[in-house]
N, C-alpha and C. Protein backbone atom coordinates (compact mmCIF):
# COMPACT_ATOMS: atom_id res chain seq x y z
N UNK A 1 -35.62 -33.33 -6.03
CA UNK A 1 -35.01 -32.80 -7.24
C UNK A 1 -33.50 -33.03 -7.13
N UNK A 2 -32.89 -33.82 -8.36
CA UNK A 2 -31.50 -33.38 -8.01
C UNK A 2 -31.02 -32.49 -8.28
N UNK A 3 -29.15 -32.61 -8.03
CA UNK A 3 -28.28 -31.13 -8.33
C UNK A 3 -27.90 -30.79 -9.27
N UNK A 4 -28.00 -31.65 -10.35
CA UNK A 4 -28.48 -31.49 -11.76
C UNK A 4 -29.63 -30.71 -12.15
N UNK A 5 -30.52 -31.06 -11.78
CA UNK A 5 -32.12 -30.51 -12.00
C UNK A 5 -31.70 -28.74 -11.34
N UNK A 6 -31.60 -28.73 -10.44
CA UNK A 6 -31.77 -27.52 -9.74
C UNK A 6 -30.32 -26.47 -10.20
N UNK A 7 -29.44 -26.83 -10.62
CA UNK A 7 -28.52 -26.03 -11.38
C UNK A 7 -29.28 -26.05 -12.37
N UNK A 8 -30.11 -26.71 -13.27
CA UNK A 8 -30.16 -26.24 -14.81
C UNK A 8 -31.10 -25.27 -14.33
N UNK A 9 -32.27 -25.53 -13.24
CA UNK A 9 -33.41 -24.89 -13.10
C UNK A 9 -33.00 -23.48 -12.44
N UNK A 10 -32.02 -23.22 -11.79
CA UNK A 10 -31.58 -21.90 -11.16
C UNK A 10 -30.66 -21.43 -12.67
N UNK A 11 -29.95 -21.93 -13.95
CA UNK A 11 -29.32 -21.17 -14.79
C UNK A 11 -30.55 -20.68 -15.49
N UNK A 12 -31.87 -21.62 -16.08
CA UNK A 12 -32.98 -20.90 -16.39
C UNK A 12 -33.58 -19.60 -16.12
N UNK A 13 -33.12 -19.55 -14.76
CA UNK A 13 -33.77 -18.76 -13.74
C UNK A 13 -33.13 -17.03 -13.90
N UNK A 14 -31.67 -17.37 -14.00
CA UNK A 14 -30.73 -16.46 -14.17
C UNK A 14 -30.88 -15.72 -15.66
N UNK A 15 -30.99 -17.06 -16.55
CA UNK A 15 -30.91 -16.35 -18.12
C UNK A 15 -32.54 -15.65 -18.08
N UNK A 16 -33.47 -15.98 -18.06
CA UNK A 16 -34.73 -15.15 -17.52
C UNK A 16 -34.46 -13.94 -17.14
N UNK A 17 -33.81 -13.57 -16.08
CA UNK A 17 -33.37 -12.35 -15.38
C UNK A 17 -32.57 -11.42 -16.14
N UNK A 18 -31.79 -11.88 -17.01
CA UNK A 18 -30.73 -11.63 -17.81
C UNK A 18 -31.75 -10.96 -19.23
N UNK A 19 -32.42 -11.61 -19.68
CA UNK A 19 -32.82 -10.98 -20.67
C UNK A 19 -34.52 -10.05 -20.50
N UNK A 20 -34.75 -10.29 -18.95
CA UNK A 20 -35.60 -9.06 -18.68
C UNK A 20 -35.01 -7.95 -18.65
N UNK A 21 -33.91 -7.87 -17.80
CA UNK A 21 -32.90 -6.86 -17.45
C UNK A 21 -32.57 -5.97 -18.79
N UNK A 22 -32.20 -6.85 -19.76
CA UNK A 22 -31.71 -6.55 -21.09
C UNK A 22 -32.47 -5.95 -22.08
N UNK A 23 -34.23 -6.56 -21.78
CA UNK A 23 -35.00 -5.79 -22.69
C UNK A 23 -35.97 -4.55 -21.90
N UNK A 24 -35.97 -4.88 -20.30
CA UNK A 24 -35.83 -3.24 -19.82
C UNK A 24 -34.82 -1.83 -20.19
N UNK A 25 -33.53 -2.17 -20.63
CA UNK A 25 -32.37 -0.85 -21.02
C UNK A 25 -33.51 -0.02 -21.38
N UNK A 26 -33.64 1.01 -21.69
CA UNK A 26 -34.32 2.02 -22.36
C UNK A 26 -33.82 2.37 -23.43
N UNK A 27 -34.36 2.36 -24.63
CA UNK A 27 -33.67 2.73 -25.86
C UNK A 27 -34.69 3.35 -26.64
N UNK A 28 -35.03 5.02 -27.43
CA UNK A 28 -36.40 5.04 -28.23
C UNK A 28 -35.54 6.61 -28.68
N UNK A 29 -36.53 7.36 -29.26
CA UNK A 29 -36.04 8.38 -30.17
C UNK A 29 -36.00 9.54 -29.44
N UNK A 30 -34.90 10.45 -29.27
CA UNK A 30 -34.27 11.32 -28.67
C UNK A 30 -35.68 12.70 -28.87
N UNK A 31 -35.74 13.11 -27.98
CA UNK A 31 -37.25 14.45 -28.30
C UNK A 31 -36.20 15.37 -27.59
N UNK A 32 -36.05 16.74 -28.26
CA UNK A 32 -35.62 17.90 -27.26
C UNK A 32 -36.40 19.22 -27.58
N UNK A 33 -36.42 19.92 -26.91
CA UNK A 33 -37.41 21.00 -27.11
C UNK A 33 -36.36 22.78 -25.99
N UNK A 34 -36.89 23.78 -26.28
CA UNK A 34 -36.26 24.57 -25.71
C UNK A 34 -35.00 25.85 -26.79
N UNK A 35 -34.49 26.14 -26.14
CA UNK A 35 -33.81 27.17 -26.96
C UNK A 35 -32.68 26.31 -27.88
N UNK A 36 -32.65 26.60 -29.04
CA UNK A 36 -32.26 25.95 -29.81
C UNK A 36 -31.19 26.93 -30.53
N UNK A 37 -30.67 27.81 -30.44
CA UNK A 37 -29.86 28.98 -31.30
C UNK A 37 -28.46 27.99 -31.98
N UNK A 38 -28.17 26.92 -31.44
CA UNK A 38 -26.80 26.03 -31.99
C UNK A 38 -27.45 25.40 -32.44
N UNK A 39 -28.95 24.47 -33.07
CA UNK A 39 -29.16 22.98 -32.88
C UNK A 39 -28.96 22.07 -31.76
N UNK A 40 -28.80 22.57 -31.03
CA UNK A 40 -28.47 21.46 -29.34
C UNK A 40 -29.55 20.75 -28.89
N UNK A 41 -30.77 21.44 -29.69
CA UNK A 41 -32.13 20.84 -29.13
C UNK A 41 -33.10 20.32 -30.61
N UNK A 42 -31.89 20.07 -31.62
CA UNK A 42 -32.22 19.11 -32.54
C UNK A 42 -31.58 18.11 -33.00
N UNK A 43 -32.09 16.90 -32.89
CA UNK A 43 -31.15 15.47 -33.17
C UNK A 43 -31.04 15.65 -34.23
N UNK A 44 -30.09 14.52 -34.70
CA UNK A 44 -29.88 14.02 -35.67
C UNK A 44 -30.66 13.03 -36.06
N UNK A 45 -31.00 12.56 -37.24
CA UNK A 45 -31.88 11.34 -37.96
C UNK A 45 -31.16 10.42 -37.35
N UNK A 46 -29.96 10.37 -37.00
CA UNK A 46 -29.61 8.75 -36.53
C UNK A 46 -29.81 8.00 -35.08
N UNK A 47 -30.73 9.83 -33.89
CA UNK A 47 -31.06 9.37 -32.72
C UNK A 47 -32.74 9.89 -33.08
N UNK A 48 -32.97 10.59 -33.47
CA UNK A 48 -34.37 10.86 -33.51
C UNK A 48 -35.71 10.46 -34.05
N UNK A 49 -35.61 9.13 -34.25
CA UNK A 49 -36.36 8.06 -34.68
C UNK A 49 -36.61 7.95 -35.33
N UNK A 50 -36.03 8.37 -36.85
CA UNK A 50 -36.22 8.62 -38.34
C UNK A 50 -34.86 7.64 -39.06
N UNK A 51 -34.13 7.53 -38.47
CA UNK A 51 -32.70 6.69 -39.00
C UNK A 51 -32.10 5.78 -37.98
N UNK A 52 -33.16 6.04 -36.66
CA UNK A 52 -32.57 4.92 -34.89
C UNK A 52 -32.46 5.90 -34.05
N UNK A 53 -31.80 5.12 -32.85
CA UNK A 53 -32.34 5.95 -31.73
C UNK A 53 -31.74 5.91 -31.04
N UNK A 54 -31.95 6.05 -29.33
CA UNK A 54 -30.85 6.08 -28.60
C UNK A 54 -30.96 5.10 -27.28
N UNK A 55 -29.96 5.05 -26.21
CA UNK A 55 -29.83 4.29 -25.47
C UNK A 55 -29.57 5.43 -23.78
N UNK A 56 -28.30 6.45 -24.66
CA UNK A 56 -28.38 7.00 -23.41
C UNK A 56 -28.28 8.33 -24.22
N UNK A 57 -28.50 9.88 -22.95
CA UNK A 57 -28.81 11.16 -23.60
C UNK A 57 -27.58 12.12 -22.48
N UNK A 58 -27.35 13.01 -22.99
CA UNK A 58 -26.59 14.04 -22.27
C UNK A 58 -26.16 15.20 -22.61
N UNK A 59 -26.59 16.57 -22.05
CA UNK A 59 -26.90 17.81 -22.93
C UNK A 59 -25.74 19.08 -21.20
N UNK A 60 -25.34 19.53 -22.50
CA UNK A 60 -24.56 20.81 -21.86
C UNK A 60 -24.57 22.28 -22.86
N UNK A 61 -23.42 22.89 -23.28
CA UNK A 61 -23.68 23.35 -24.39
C UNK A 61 -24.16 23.07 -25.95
N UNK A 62 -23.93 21.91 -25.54
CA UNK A 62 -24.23 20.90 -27.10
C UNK A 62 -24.65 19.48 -26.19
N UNK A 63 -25.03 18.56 -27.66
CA UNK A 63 -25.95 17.42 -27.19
C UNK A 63 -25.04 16.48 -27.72
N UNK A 64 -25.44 14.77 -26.79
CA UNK A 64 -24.46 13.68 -27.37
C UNK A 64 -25.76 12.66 -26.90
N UNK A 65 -25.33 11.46 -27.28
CA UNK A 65 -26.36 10.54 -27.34
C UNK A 65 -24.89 9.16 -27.97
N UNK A 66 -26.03 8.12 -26.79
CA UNK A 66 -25.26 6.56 -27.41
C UNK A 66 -26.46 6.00 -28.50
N UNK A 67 -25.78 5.84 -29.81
CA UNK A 67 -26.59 5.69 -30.64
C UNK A 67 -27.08 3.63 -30.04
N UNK A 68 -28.45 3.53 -30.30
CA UNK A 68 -29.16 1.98 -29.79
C UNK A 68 -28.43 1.06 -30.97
N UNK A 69 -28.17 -0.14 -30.66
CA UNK A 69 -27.88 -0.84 -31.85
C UNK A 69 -26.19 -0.60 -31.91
N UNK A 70 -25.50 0.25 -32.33
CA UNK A 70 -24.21 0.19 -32.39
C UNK A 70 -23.57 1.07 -31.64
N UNK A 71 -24.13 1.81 -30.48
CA UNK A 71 -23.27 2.00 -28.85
C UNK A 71 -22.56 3.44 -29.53
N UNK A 72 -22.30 3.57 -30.69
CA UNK A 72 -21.60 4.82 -31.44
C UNK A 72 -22.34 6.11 -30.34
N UNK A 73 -21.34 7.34 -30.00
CA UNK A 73 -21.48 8.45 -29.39
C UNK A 73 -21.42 9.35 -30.90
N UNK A 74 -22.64 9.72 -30.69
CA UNK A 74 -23.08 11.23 -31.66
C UNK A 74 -23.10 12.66 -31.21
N UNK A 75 -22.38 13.60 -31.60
CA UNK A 75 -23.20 14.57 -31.14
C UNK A 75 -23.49 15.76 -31.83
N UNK A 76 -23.99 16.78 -31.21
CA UNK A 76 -24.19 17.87 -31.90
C UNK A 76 -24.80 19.21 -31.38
N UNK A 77 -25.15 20.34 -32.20
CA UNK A 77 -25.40 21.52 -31.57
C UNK A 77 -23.90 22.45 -31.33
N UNK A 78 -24.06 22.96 -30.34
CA UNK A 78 -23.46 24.53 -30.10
C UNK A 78 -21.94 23.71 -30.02
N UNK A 79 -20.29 24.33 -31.02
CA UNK A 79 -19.52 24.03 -30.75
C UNK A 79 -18.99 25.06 -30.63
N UNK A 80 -18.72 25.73 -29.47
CA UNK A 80 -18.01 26.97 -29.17
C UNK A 80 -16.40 26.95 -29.18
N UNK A 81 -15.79 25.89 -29.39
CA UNK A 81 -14.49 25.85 -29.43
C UNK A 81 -14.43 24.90 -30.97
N UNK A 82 -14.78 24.85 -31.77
CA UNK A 82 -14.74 24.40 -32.56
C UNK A 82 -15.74 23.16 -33.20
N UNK A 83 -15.04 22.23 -34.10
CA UNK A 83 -15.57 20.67 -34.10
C UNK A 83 -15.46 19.65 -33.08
N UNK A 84 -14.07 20.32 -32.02
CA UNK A 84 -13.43 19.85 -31.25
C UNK A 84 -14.25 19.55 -30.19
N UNK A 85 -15.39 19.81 -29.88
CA UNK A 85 -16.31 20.25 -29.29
C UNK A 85 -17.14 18.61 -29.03
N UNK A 86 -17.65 18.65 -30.40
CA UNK A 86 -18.64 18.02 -30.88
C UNK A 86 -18.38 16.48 -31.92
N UNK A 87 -17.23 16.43 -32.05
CA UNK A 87 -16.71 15.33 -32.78
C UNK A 87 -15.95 14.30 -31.84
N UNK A 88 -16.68 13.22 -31.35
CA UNK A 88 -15.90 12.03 -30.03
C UNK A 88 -15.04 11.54 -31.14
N UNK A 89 -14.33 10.75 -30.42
CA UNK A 89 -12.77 10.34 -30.78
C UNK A 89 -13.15 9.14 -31.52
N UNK A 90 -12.68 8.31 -32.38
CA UNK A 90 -12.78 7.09 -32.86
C UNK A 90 -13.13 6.06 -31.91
N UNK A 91 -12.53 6.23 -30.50
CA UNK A 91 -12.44 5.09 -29.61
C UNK A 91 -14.14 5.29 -29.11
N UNK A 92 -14.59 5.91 -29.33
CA UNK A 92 -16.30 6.14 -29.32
C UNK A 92 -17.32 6.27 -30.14
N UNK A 93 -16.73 6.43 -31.36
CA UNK A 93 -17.81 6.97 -32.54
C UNK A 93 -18.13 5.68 -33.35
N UNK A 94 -17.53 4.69 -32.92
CA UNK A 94 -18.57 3.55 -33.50
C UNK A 94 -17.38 2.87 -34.67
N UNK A 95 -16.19 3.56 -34.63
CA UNK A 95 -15.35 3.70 -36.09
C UNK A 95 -14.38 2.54 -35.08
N UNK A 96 -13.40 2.46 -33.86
CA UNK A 96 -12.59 1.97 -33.15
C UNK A 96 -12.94 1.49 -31.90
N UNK A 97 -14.63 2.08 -31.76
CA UNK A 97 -14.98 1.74 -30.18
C UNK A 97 -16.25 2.35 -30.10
N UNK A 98 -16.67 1.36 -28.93
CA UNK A 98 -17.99 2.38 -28.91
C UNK A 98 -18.03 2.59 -27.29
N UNK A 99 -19.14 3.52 -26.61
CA UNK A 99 -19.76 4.01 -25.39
C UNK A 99 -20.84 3.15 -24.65
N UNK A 100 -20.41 3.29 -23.10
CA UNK A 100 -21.84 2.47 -22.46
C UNK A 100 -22.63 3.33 -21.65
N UNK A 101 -21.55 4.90 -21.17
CA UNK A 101 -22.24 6.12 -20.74
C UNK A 101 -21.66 7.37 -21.61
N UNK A 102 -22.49 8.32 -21.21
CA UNK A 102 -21.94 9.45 -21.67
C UNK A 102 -22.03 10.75 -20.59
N UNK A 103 -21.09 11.95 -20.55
CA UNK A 103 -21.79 13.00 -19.72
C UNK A 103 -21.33 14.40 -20.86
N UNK A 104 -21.50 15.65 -20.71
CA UNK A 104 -21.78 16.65 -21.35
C UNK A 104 -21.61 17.53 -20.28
N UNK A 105 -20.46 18.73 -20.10
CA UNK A 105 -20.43 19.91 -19.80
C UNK A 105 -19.81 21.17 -21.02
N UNK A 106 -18.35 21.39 -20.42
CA UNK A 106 -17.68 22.12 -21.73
C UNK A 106 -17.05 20.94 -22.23
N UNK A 107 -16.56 20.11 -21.82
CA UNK A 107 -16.00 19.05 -22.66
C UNK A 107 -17.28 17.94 -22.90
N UNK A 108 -16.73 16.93 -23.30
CA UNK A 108 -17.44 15.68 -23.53
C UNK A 108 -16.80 14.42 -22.69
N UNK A 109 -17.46 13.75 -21.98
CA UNK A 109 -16.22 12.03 -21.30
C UNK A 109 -17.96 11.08 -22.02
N UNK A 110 -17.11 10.33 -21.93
CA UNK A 110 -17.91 9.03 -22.32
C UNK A 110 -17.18 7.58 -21.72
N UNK A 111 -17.57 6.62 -21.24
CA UNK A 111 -16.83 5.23 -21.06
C UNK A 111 -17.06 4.04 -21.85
N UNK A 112 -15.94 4.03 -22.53
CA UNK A 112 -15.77 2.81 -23.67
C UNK A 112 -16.28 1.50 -23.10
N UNK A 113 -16.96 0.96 -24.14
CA UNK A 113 -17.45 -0.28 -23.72
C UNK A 113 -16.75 -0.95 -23.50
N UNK A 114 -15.97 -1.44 -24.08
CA UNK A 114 -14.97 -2.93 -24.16
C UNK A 114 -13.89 -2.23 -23.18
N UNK A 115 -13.28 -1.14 -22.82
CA UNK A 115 -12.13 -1.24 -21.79
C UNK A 115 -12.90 -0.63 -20.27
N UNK A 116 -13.89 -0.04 -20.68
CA UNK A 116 -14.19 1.07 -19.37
C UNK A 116 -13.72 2.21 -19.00
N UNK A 117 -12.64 2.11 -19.81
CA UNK A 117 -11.59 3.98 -19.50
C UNK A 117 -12.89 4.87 -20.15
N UNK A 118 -12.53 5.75 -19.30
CA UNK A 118 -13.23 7.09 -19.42
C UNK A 118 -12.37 7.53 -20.72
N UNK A 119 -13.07 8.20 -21.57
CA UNK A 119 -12.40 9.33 -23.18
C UNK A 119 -13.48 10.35 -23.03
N UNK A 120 -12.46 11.42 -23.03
CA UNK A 120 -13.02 12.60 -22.84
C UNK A 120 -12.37 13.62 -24.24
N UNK A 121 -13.16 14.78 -24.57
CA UNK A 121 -13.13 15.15 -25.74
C UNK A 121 -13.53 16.58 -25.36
N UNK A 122 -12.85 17.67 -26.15
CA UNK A 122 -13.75 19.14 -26.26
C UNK A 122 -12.50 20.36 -25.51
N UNK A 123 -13.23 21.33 -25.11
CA UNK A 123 -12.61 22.38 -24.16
C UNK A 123 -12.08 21.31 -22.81
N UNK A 124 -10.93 22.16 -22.94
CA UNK A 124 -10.00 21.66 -21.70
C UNK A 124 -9.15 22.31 -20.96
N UNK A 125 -9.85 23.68 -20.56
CA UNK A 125 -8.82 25.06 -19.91
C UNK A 125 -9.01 24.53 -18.70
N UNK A 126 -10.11 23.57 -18.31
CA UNK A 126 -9.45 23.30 -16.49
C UNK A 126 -9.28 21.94 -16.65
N UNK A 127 -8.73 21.38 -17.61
CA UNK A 127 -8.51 19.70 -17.47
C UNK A 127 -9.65 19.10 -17.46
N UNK A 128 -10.57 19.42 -18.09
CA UNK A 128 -11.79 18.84 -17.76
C UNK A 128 -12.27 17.78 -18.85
N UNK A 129 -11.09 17.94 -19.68
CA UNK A 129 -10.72 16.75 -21.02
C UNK A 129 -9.92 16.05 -20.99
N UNK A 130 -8.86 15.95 -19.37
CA UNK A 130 -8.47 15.01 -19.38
C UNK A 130 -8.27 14.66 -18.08
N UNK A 131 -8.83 13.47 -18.07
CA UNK A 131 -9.40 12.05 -17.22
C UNK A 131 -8.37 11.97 -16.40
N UNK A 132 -8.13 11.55 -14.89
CA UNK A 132 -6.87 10.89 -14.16
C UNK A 132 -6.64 9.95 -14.24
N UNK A 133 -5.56 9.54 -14.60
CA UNK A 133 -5.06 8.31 -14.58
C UNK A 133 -5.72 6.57 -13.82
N UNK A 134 -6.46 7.57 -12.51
CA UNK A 134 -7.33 6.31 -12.28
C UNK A 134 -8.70 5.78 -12.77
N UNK A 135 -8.90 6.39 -13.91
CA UNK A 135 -10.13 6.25 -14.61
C UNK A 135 -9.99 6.35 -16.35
N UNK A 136 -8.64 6.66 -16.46
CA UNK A 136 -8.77 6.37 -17.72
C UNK A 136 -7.85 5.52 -18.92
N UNK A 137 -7.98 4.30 -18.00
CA UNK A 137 -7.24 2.93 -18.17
C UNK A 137 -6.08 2.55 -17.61
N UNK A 138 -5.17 3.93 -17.64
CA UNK A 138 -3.71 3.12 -17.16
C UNK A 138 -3.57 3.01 -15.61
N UNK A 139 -4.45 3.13 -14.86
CA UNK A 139 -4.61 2.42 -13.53
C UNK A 139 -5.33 2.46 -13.22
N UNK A 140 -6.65 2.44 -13.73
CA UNK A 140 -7.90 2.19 -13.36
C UNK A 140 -9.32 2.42 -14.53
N UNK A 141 -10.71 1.90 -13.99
CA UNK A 141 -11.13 1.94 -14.97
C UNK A 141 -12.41 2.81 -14.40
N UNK A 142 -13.64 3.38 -14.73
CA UNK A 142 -14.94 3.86 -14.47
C UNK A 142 -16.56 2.96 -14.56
N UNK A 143 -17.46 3.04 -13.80
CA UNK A 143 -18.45 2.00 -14.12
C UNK A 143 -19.97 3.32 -13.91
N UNK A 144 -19.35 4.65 -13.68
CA UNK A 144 -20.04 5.76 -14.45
C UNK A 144 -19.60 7.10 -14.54
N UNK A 145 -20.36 7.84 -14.77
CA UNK A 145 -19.71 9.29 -14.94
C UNK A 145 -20.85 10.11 -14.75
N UNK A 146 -20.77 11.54 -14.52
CA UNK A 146 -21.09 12.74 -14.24
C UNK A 146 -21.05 14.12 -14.31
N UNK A 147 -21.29 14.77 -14.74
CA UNK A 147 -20.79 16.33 -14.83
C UNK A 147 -21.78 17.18 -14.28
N UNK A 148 -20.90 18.30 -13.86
CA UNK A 148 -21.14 19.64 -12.96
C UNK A 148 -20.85 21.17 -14.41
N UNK A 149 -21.04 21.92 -13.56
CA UNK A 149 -20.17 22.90 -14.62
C UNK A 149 -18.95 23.24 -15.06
N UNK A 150 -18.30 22.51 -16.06
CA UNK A 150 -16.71 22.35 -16.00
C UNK A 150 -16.02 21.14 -15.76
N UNK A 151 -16.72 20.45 -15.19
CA UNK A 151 -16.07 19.47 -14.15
C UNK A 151 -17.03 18.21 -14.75
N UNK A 152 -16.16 16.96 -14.41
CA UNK A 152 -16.38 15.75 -14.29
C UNK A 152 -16.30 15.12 -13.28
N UNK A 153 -17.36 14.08 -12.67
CA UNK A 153 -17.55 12.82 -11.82
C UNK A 153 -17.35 11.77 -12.35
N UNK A 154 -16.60 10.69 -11.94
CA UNK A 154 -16.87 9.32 -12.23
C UNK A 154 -16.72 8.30 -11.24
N UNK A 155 -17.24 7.08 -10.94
CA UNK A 155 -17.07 6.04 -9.79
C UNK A 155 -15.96 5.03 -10.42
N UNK A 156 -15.23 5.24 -9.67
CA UNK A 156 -14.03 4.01 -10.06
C UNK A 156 -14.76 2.44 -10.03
N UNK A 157 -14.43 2.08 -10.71
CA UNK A 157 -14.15 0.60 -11.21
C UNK A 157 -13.32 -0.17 -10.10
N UNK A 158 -13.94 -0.77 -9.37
CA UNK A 158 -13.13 -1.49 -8.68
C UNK A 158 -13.07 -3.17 -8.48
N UNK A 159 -12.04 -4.12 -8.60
CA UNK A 159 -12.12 -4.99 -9.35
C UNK A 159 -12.65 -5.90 -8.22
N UNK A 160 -13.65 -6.68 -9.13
CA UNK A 160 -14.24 -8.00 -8.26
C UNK A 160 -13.34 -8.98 -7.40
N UNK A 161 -13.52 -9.60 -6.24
CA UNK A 161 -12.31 -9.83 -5.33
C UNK A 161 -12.12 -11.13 -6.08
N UNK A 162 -12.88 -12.03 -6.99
CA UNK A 162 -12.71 -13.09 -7.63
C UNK A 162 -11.24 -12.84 -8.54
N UNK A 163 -11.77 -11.48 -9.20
CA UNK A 163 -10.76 -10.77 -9.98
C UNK A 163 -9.29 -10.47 -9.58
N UNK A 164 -9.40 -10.53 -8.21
CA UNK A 164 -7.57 -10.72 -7.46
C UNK A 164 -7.26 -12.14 -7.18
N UNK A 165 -8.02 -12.68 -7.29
CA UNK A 165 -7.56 -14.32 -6.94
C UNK A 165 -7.91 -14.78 -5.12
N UNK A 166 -9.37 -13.92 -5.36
CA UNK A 166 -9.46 -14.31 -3.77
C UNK A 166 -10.36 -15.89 -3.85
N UNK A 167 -11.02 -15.50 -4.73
CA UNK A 167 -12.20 -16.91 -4.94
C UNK A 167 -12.99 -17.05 -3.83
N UNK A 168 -13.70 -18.23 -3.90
CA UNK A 168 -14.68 -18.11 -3.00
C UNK A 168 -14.25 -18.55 -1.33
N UNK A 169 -13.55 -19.14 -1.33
CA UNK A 169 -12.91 -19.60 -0.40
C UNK A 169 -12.59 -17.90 0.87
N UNK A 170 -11.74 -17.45 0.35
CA UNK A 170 -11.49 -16.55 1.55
C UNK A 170 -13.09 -15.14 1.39
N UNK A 171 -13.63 -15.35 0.35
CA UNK A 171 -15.09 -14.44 0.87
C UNK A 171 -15.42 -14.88 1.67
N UNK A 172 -15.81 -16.36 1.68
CA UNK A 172 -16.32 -16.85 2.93
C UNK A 172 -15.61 -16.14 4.01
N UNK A 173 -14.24 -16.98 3.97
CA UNK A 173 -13.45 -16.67 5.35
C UNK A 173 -13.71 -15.34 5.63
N UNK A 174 -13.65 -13.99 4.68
CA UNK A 174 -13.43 -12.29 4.96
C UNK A 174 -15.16 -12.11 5.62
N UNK A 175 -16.27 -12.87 4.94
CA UNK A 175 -17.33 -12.78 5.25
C UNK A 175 -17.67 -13.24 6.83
N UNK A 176 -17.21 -14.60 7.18
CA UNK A 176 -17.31 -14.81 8.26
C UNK A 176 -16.47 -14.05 9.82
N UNK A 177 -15.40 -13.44 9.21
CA UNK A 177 -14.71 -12.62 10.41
C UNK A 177 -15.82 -11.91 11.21
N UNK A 178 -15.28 -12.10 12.33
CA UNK A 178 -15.93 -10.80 13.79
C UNK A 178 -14.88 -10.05 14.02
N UNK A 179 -15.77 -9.11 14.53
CA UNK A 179 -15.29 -8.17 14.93
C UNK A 179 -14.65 -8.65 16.64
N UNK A 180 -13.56 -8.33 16.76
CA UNK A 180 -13.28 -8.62 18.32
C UNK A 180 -12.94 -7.13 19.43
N UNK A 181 -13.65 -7.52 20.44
CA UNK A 181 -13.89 -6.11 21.02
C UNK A 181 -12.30 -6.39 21.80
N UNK A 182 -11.44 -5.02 21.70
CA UNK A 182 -9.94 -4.82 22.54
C UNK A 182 -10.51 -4.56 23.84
N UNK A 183 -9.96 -5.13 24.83
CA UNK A 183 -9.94 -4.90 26.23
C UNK A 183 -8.45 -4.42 26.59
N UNK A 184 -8.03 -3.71 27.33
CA UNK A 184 -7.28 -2.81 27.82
C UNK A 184 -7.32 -3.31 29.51
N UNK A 185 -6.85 -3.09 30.53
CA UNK A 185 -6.67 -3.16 32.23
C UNK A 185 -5.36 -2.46 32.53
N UNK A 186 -5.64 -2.06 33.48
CA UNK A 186 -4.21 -1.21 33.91
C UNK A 186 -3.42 -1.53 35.00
């Protein structure tokens, strides 16, 4: 076979992988059940399979969801501090930007698709609406998120070494290093 043949036959191979991967995501109509006194445990027609559905889910005092199809963050149910609560920012709602995760405690964070900064939204008496600087674009970015009670998790974004200008050349080289054992004598 040549190296023609076997590059087209390994990009085949890849785009295959690529769109299994792609039509595994999970995406179908939001079901919630349980105490309901806000609506927190009733969708909206636009995740609950009557108007579309969802991609990803995340429930605290109130509920949010990445709407399937246009990535838009919805939410709804219990807003104890207001709309403020329950209304994501433009840079998520599908209007300026949309979401690729979401998490739910007293506030709301979500991570924008197109930059990766974490946007966070809602109650914010322990900062828990606003993001550090290393996750929410201006020096760094997130590739997920998490919440506790109050509190937010997220895994930094850390940039591919291609992405500093290492290329393939010194992976090799960083890949091939040993370890060298120090000897000492007195």
């Amino acid at each position: 076979m040549s190296q023609a043949a076997r590059t087209i036959h390994t990009l085949a191979a890849v785009a295959a992988l690529l769109a299994w991967a792609s039509a595994a995501r999970a995406s179908g109509p939001v079901v919630a059940w349980g105490y309901d006194n806000s609506s927190q445990a009733t969708p909206p027609a636009s995740v609950d399979g009557t108007a579309g559905t969802a991609t990803a889910i995340a429930a605290g005092g109130h509920s949010c969801a990445i709407q399937a199809g246009s990535g838009a963050v919805v939410c709804w149910g219990f807003a104890n501090y207001g709309d403020l609560d329950i209304t994501p920012p433009a840079s998520v709602d599908g209007t300026a930007g949309t979401a690729i995760a979401i998490a739910v405690s007293t506030a709301s964070c979500a991570i924008q698709a197109r930059t990766n900064a974490v946007v966070c939204w809602g109650y914010n008496n322990a900062f828990e609406a606003t993001p550090p600087a290393s996750v929410n674009g201006t020096a760094g970015t997130a590739s997920a998120i998490a919440t506790g009670d109050g509190y937010f998790l997220a895994i930094r974004r850390v940039p591919e070494p291609a992405a500093l200008g290492l290329g393939r050349v010194a992976i090799g080289t960083i890949a091939g290093l040993r370890s060298r054992r120090r000897t000492t004598t007195r």
